[in-house]
Structure formats: C-alpha cells, structure tokens
PDB file of N, CA and C in Angstrom:
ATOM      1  N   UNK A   1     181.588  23.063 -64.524  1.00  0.00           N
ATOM      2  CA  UNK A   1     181.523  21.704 -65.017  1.00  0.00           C
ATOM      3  C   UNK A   1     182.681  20.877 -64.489  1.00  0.00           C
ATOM      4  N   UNK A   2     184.082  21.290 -64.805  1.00  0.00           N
ATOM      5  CA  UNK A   2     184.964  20.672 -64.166  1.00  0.00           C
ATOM      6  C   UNK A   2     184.889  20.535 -62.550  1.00  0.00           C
ATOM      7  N   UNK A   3     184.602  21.453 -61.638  1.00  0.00           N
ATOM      8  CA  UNK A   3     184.639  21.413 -60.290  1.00  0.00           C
ATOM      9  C   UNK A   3     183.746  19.792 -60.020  1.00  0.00           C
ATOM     10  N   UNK A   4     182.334  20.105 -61.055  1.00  0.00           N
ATOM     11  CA  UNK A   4     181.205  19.284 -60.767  1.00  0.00           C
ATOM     12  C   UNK A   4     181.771  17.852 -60.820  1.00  0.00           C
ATOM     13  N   UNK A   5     183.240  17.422 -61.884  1.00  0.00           N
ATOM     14  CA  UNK A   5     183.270  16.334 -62.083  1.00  0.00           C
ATOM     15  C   UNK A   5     184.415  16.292 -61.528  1.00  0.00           C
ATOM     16  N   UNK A   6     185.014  16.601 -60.481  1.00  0.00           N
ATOM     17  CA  UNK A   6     185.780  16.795 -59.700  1.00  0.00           C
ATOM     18  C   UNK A   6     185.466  16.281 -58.190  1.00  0.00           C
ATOM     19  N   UNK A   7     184.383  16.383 -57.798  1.00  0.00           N
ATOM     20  CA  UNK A   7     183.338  16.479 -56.390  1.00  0.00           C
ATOM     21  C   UNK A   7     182.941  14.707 -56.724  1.00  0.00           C
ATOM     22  N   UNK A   8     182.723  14.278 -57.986  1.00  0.00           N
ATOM     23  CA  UNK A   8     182.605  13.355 -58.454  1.00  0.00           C
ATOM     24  C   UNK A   8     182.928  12.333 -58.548  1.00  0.00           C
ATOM     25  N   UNK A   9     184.537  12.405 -58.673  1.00  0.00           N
ATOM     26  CA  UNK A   9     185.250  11.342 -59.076  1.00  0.00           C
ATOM     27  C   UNK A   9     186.355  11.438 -57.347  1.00  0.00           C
ATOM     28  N   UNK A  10     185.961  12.559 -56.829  1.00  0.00           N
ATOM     29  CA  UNK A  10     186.282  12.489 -55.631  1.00  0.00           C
ATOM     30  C   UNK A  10     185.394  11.707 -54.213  1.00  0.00           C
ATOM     31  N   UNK A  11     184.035  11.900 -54.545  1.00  0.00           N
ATOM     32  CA  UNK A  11     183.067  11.238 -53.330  1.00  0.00           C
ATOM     33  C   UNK A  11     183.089   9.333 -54.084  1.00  0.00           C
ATOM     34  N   UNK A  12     183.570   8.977 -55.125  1.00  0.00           N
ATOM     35  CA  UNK A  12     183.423   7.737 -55.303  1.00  0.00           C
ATOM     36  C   UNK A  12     184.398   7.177 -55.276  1.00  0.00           C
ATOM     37  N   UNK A  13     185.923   8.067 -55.119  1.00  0.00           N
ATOM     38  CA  UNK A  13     187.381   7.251 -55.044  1.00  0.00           C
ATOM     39  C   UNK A  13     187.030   7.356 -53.048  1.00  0.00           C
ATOM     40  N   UNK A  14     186.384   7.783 -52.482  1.00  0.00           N
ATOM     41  CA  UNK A  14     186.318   7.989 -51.271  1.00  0.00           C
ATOM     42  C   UNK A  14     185.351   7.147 -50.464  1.00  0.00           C
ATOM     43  N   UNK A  15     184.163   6.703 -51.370  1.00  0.00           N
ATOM     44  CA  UNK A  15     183.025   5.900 -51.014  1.00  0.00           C
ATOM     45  C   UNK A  15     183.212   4.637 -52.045  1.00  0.00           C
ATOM     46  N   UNK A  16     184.856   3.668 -52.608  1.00  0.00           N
ATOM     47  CA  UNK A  16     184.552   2.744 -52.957  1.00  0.00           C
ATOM     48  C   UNK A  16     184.464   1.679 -52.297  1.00  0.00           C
ATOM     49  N   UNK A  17     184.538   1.260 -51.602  1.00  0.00           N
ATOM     50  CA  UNK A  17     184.517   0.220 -50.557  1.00  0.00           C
ATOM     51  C   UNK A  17     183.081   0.498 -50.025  1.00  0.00           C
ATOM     52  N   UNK A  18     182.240   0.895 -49.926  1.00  0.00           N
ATOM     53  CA  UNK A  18     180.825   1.401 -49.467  1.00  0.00           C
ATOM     54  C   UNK A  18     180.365   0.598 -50.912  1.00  0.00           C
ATOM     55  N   UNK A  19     179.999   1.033 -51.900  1.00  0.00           N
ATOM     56  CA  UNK A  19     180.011   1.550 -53.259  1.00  0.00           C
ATOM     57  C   UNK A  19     179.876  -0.223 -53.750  1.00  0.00           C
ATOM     58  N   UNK A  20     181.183  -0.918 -53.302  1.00  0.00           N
ATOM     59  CA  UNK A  20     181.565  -2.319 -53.533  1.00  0.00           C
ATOM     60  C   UNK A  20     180.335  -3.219 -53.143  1.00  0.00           C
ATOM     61  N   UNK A  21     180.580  -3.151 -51.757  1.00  0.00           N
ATOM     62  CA  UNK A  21     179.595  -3.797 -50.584  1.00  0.00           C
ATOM     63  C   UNK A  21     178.060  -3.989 -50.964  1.00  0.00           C
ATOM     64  N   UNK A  22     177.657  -2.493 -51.640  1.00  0.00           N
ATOM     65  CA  UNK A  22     176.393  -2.274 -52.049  1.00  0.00           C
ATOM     66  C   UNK A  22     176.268  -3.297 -53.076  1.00  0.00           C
ATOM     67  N   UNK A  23     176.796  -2.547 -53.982  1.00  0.00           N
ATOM     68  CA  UNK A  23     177.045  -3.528 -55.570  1.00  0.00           C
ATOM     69  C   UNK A  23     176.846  -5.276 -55.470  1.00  0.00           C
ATOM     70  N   UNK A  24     177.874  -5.398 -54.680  1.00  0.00           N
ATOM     71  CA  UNK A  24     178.028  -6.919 -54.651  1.00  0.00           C
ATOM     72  C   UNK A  24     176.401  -7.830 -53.900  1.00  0.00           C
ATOM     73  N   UNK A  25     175.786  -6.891 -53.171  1.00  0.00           N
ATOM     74  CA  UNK A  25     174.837  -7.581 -52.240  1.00  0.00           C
ATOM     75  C   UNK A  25     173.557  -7.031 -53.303  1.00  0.00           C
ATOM     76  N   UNK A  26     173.667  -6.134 -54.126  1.00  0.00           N
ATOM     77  CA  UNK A  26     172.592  -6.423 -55.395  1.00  0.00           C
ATOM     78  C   UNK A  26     172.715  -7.407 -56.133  1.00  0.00           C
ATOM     79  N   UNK A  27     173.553  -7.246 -56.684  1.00  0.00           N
ATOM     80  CA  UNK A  27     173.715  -8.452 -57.456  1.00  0.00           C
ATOM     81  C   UNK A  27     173.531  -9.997 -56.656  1.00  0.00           C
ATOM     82  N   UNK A  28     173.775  -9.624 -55.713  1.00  0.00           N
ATOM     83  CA  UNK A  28     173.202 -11.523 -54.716  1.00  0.00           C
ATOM     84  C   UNK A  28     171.641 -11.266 -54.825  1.00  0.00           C
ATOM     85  N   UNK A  29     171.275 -10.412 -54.694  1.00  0.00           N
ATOM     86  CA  UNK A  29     169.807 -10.193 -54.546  1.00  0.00           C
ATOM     87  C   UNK A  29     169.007 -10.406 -55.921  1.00  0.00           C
ATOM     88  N   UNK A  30     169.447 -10.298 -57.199  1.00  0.00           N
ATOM     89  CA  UNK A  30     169.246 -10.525 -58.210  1.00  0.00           C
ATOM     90  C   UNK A  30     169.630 -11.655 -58.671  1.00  0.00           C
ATOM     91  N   UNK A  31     170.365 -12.237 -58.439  1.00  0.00           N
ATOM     92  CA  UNK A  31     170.825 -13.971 -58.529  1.00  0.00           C
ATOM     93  C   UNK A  31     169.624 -14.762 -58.200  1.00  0.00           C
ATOM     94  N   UNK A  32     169.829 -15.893 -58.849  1.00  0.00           N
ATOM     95  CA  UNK A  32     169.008 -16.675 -59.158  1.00  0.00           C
ATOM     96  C   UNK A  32     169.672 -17.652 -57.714  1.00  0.00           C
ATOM     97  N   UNK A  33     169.341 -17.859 -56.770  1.00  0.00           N
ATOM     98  CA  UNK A  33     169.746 -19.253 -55.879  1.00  0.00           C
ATOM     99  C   UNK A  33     170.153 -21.011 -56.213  1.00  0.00           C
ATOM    100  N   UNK A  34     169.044 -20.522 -57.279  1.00  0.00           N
ATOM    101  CA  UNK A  34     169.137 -22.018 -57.685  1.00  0.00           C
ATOM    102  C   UNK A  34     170.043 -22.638 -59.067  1.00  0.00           C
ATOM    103  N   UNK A  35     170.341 -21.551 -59.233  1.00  0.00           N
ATOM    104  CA  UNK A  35     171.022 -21.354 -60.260  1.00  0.00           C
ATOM    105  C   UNK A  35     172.843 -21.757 -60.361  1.00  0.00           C
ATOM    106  N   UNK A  36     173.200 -22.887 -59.825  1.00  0.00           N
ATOM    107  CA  UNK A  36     175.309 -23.067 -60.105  1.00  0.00           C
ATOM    108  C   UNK A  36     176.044 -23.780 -61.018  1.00  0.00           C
ATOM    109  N   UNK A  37     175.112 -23.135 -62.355  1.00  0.00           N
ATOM    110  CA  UNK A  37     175.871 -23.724 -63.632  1.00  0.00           C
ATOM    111  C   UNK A  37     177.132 -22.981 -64.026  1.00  0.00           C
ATOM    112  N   UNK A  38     176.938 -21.631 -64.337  1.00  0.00           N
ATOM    113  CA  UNK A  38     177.639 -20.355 -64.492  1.00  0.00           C
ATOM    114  C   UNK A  38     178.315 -19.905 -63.221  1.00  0.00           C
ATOM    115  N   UNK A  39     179.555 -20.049 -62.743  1.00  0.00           N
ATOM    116  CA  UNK A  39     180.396 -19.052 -62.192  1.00  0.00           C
ATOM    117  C   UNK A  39     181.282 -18.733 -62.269  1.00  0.00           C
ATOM    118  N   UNK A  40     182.093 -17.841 -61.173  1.00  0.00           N
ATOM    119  CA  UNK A  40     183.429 -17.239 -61.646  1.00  0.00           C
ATOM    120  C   UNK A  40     184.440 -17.646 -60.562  1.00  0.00           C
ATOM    121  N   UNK A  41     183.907 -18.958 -59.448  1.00  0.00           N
ATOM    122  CA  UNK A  41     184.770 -19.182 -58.112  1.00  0.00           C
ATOM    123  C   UNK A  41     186.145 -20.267 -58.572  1.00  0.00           C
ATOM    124  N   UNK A  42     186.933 -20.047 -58.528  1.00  0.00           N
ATOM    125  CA  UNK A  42     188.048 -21.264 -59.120  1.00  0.00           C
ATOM    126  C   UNK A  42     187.798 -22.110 -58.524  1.00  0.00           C
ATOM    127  N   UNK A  43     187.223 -22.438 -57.107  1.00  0.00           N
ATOM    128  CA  UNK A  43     186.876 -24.037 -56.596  1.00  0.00           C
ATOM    129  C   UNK A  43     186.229 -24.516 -57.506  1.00  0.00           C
ATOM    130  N   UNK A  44     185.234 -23.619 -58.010  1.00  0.00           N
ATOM    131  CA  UNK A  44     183.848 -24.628 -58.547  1.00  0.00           C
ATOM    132  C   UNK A  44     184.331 -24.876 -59.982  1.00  0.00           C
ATOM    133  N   UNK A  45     185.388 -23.724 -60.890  1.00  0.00           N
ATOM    134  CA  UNK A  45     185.807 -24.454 -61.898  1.00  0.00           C
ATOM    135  C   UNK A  45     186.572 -25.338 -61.927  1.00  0.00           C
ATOM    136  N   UNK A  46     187.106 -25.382 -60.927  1.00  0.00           N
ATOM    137  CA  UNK A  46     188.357 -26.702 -60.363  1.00  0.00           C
ATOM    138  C   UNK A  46     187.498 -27.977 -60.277  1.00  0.00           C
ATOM    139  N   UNK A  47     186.619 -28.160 -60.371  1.00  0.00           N
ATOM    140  CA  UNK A  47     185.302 -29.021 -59.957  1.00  0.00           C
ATOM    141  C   UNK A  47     185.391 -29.323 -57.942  1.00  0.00           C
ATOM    142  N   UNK A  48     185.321 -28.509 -57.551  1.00  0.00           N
ATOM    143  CA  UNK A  48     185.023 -28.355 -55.904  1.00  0.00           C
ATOM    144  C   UNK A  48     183.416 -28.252 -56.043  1.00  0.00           C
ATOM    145  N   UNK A  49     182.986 -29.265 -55.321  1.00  0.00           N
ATOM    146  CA  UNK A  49     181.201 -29.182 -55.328  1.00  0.00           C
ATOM    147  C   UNK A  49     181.022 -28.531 -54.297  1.00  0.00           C
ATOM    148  N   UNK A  50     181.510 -28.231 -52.811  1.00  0.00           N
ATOM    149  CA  UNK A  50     180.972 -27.569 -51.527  1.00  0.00           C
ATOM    150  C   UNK A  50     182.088 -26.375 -51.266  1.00  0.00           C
ATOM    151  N   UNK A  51     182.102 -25.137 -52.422  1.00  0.00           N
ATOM    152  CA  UNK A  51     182.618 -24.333 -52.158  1.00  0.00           C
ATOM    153  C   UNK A  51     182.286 -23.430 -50.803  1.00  0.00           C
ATOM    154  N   UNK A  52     182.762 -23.050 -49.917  1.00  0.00           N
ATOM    155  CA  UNK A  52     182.585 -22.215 -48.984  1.00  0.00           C
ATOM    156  C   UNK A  52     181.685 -21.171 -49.230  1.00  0.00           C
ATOM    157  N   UNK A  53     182.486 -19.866 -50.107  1.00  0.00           N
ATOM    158  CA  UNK A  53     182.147 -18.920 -51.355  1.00  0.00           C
ATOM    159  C   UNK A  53     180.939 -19.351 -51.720  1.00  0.00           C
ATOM    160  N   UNK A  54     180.845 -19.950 -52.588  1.00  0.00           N
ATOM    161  CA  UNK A  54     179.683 -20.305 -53.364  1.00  0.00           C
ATOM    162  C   UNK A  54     178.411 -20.647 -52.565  1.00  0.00           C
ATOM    163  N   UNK A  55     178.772 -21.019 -51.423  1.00  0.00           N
ATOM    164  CA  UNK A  55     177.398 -21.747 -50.200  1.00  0.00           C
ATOM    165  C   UNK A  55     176.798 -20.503 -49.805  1.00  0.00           C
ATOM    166  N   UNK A  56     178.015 -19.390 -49.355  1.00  0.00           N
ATOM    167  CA  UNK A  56     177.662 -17.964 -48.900  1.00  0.00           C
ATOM    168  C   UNK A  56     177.177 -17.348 -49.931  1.00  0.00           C
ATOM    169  N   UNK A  57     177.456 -17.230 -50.966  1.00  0.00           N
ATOM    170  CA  UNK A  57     176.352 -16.364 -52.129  1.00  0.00           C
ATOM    171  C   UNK A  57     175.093 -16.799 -52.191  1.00  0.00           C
ATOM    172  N   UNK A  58     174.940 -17.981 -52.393  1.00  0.00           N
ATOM    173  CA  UNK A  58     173.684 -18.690 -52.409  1.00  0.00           C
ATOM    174  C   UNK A  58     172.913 -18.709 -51.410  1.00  0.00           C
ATOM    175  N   UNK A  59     173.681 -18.451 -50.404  1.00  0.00           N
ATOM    176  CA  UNK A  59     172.521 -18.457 -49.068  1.00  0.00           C
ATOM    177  C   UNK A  59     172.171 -16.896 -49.015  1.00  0.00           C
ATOM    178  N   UNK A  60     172.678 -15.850 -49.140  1.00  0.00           N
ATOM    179  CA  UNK A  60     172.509 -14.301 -49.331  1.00  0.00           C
ATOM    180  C   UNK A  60     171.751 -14.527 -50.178  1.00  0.00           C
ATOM    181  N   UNK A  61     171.307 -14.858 -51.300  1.00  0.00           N
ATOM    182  CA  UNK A  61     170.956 -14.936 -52.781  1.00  0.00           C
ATOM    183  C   UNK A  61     169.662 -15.246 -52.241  1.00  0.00           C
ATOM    184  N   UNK A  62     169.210 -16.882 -51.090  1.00  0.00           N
ATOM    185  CA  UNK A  62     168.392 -16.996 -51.079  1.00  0.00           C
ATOM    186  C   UNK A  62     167.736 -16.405 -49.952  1.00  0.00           C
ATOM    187  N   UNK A  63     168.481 -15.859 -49.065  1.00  0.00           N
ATOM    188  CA  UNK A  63     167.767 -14.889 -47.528  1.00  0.00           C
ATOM    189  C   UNK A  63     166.980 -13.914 -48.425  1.00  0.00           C
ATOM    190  N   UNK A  64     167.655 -12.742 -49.501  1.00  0.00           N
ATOM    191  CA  UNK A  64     167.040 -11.824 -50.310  1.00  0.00           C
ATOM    192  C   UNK A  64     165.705 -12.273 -50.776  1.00  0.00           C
ATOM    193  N   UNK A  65     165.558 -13.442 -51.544  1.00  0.00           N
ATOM    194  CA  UNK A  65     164.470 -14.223 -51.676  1.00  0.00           C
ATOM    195  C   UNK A  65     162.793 -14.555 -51.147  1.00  0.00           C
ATOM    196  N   UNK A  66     163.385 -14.129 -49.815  1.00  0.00           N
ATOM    197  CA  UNK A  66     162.765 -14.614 -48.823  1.00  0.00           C
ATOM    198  C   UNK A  66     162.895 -15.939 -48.111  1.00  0.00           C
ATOM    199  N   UNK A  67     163.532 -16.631 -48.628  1.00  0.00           N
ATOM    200  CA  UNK A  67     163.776 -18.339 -48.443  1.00  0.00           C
ATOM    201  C   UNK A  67     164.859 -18.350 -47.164  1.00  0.00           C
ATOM    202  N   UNK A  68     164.571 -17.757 -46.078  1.00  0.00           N
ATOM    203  CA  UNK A  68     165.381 -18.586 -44.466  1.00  0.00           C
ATOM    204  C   UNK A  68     165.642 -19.636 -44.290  1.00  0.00           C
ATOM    205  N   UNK A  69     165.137 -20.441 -44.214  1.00  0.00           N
ATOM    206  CA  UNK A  69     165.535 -21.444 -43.943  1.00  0.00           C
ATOM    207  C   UNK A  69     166.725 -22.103 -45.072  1.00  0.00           C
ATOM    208  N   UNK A  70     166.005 -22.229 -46.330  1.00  0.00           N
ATOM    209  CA  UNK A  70     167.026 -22.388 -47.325  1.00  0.00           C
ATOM    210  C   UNK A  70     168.378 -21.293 -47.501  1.00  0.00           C
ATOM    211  N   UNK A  71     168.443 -20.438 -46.786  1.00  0.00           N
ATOM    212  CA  UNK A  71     169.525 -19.657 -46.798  1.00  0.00           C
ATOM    213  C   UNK A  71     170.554 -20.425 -45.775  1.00  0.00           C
ATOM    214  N   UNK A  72     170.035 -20.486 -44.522  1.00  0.00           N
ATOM    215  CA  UNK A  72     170.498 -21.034 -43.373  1.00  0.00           C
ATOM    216  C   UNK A  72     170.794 -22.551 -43.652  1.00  0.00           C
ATOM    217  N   UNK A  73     170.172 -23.185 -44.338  1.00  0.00           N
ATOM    218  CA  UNK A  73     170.367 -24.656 -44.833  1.00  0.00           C
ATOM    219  C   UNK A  73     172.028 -24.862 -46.016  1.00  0.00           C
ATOM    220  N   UNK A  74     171.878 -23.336 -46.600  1.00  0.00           N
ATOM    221  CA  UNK A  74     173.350 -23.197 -47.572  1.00  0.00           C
ATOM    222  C   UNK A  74     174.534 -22.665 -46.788  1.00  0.00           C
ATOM    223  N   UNK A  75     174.300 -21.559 -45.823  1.00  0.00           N
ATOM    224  CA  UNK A  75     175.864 -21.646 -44.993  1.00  0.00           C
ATOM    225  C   UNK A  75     174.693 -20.585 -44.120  1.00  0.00           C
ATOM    226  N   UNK A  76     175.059 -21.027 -42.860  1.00  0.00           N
ATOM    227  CA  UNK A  76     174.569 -20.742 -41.678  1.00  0.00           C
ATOM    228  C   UNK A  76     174.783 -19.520 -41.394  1.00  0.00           C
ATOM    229  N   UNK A  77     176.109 -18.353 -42.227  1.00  0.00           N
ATOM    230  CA  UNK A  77     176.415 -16.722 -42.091  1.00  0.00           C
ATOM    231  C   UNK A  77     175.997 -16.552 -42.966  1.00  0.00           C
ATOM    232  N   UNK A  78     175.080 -16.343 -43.659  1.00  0.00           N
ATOM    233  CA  UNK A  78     174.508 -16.161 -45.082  1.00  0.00           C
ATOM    234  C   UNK A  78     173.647 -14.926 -44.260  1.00  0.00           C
ATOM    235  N   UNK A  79     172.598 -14.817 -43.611  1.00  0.00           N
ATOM    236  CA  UNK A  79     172.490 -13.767 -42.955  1.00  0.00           C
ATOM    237  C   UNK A  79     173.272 -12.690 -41.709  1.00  0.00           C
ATOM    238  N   UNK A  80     174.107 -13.222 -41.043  1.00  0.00           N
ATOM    239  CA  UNK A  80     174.865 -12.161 -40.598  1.00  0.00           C
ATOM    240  C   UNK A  80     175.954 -11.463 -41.878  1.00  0.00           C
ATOM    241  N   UNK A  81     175.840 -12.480 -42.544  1.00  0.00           N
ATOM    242  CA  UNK A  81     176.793 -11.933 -43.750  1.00  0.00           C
ATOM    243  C   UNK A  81     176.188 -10.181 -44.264  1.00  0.00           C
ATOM    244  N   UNK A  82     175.241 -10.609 -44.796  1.00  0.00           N
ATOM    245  CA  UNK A  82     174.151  -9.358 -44.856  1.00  0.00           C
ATOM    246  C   UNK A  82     174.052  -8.128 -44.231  1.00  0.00           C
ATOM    247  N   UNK A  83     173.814  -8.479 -43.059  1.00  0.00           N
ATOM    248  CA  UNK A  83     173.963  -7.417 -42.112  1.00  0.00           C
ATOM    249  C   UNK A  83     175.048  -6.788 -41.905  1.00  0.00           C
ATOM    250  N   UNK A  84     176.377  -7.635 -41.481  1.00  0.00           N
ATOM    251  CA  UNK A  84     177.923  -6.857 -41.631  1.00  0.00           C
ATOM    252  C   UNK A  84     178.375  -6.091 -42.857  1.00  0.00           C
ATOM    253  N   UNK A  85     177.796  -6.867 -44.061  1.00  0.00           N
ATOM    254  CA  UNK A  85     178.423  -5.963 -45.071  1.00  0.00           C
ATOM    255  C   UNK A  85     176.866  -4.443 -45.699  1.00  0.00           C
ATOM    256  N   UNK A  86     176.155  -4.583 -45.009  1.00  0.00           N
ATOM    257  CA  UNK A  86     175.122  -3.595 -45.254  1.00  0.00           C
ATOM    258  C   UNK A  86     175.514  -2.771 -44.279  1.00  0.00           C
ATOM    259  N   UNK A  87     175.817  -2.705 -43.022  1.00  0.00           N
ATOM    260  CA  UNK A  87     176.446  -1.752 -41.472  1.00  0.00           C
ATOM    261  C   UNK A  87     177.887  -1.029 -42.263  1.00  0.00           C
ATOM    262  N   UNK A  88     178.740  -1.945 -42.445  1.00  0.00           N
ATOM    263  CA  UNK A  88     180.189  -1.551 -43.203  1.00  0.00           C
ATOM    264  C   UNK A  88     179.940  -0.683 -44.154  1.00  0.00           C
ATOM    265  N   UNK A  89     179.211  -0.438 -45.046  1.00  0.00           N
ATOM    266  CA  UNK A  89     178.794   0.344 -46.312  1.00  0.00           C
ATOM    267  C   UNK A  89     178.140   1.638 -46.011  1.00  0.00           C
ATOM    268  N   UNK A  90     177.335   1.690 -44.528  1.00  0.00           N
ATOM    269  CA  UNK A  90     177.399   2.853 -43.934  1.00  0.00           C
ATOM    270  C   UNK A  90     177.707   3.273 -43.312  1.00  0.00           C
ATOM    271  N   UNK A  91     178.975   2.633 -42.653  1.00  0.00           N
ATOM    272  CA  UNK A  91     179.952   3.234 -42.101  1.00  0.00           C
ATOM    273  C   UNK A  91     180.739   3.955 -42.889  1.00  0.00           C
ATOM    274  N   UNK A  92     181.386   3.072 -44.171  1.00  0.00           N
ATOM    275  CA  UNK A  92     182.320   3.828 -44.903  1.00  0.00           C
ATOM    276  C   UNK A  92     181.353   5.251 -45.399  1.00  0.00           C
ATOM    277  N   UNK A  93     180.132   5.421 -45.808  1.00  0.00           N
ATOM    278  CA  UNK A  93     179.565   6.113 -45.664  1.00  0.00           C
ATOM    279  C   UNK A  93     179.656   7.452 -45.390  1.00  0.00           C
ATOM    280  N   UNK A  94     178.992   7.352 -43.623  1.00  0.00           N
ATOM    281  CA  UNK A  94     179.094   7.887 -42.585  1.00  0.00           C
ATOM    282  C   UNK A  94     180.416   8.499 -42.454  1.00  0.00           C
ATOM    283  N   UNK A  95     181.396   7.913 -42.471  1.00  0.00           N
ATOM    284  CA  UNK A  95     182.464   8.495 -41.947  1.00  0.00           C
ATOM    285  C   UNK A  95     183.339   9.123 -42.712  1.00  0.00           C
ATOM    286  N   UNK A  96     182.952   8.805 -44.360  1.00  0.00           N
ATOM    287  CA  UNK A  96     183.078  10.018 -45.058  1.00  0.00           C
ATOM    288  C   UNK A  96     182.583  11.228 -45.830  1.00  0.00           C
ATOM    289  N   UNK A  97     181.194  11.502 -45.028  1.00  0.00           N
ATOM    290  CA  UNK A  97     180.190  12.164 -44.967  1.00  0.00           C
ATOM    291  C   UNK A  97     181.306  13.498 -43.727  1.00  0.00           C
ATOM    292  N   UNK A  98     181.447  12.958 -42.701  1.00  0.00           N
ATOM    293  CA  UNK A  98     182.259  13.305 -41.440  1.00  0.00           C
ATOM    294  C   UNK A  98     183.839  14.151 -42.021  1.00  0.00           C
ATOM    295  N   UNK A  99     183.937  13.018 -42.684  1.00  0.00           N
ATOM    296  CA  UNK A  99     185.386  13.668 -42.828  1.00  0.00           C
ATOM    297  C   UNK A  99     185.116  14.730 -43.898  1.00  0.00           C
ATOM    298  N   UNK A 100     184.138  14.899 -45.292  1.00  0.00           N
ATOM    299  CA  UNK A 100     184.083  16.088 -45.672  1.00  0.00           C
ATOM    300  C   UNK A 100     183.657  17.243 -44.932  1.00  0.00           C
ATOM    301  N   UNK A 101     183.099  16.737 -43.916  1.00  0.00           N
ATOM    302  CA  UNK A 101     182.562  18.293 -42.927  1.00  0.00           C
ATOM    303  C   UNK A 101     183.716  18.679 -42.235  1.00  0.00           C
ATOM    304  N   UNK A 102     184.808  17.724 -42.078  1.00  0.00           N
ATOM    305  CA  UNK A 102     185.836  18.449 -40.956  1.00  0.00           C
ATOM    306  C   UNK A 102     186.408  19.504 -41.963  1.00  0.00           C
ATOM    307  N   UNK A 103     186.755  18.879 -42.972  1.00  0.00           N
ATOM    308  CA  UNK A 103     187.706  19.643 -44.255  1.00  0.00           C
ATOM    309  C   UNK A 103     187.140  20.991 -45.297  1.00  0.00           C
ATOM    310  N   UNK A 104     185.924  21.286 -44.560  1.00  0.00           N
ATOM    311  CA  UNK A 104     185.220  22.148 -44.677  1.00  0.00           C
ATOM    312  C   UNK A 104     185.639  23.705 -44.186  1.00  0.00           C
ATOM    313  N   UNK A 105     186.149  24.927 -44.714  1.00  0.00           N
ATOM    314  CA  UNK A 105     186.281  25.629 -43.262  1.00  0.00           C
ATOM    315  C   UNK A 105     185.376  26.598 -42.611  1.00  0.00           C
ATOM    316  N   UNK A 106     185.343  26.426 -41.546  1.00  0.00           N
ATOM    317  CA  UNK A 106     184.203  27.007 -40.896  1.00  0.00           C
ATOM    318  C   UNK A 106     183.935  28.774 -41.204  1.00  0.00           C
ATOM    319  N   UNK A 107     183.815  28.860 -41.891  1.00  0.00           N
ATOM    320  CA  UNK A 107     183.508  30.572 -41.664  1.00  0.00           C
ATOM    321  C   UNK A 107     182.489  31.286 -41.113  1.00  0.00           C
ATOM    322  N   UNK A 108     181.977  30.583 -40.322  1.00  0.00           N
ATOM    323  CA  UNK A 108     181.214  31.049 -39.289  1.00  0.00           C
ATOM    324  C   UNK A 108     181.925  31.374 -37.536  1.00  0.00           C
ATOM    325  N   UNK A 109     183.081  31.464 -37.609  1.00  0.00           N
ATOM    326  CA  UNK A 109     183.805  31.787 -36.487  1.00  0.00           C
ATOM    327  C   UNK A 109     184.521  32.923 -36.750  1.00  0.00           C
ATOM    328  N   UNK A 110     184.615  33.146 -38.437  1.00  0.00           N
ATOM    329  CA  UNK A 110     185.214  35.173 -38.541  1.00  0.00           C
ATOM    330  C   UNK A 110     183.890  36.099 -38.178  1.00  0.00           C
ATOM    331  N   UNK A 111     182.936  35.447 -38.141  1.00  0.00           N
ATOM    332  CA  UNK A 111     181.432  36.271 -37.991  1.00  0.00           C
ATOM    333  C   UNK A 111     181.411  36.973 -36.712  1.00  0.00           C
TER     334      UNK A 111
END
C-alpha cells in the first residue's frame, strides 16, 4: 500500500506541469465563451475591457466549441495556443515516461 502511494505521489510531483497544461485546457473547453461576467484576471477586475489573457481564453474556449472563426476573431493564437500547450503536456509526458525507464535497472544484462 505504501509503495503504491509512493509511485503516486511520485509520477504526479514528476508529471505536474503536463498535469497543469491538461487541466487548464479542460477547463477552457468547458467554459462558456460567451460568458465575461465572472473572472479571476486583475486587468478585468481593474476594469481593463481588452485583456490580452482574457481574449486568449476565450478564443481557446471558443476554437473547443467549434466556433473558428470566432476564436480567431478573439486573439488570433487562440489556436496555436492549443496546440503548443497540448505538444508540451506530452512532452513533459514522454520524457518522463523515458526518464523512469533509464532509472530502471536493467537485469537483463546479469542473464
């Protein structure tokens, strides 16, 4: 049991930044687009109407949607946004998928 929650709290202090990336681009995907009554950006509580931030969520928010054009109409990286942080998340991934196999030891070379 302990090992189990050990392996645990080890593959997610190792995959948080993966883990993040994911998280954060669900939650855009579950957002409402049309929706900028409620947030948490200090521009927009500052009363800033053309937050940067806020243009880029909303346009992710609405690419997920299906709505292109209206994504691209809210900040023009709203889809490469997507893509970089979906690639990054399996990289961090990937490469610590990699690094548990190096740290592995081979005992197939006393054979």
């Amino acid at each position: 049991m302990q090992v189990k929650l050990k392996k645990a709290i080890s593959f997610f202090r190792l995959n948080l930044e993966g883990a993040v990336w994911i998280i954060a681009l669900c939650l855009l995907a579950f957002m409402d687009p049309a929706n900028t009554q409620q947030s948490l950006c200090l521009l927009h509580l500052a009363g800033v109407e053309s937050c940067p931030g806020c243009g880029l969520g909303h346009s992710v928010s609405s690419a997920f949607h299906g709505d292109f054009y209206g994504s691209f109409r809210q900040h023009p990286l709203g889809l490469p946004a997507i893509m970089l942080l979906f690639l990054r998340s399996l990289q961090v991934f990937y490469q610590n998928i990699k690094y548990q196999q190096q740290k592995k030891p081979n005992y197939d070379k006393d054979l």
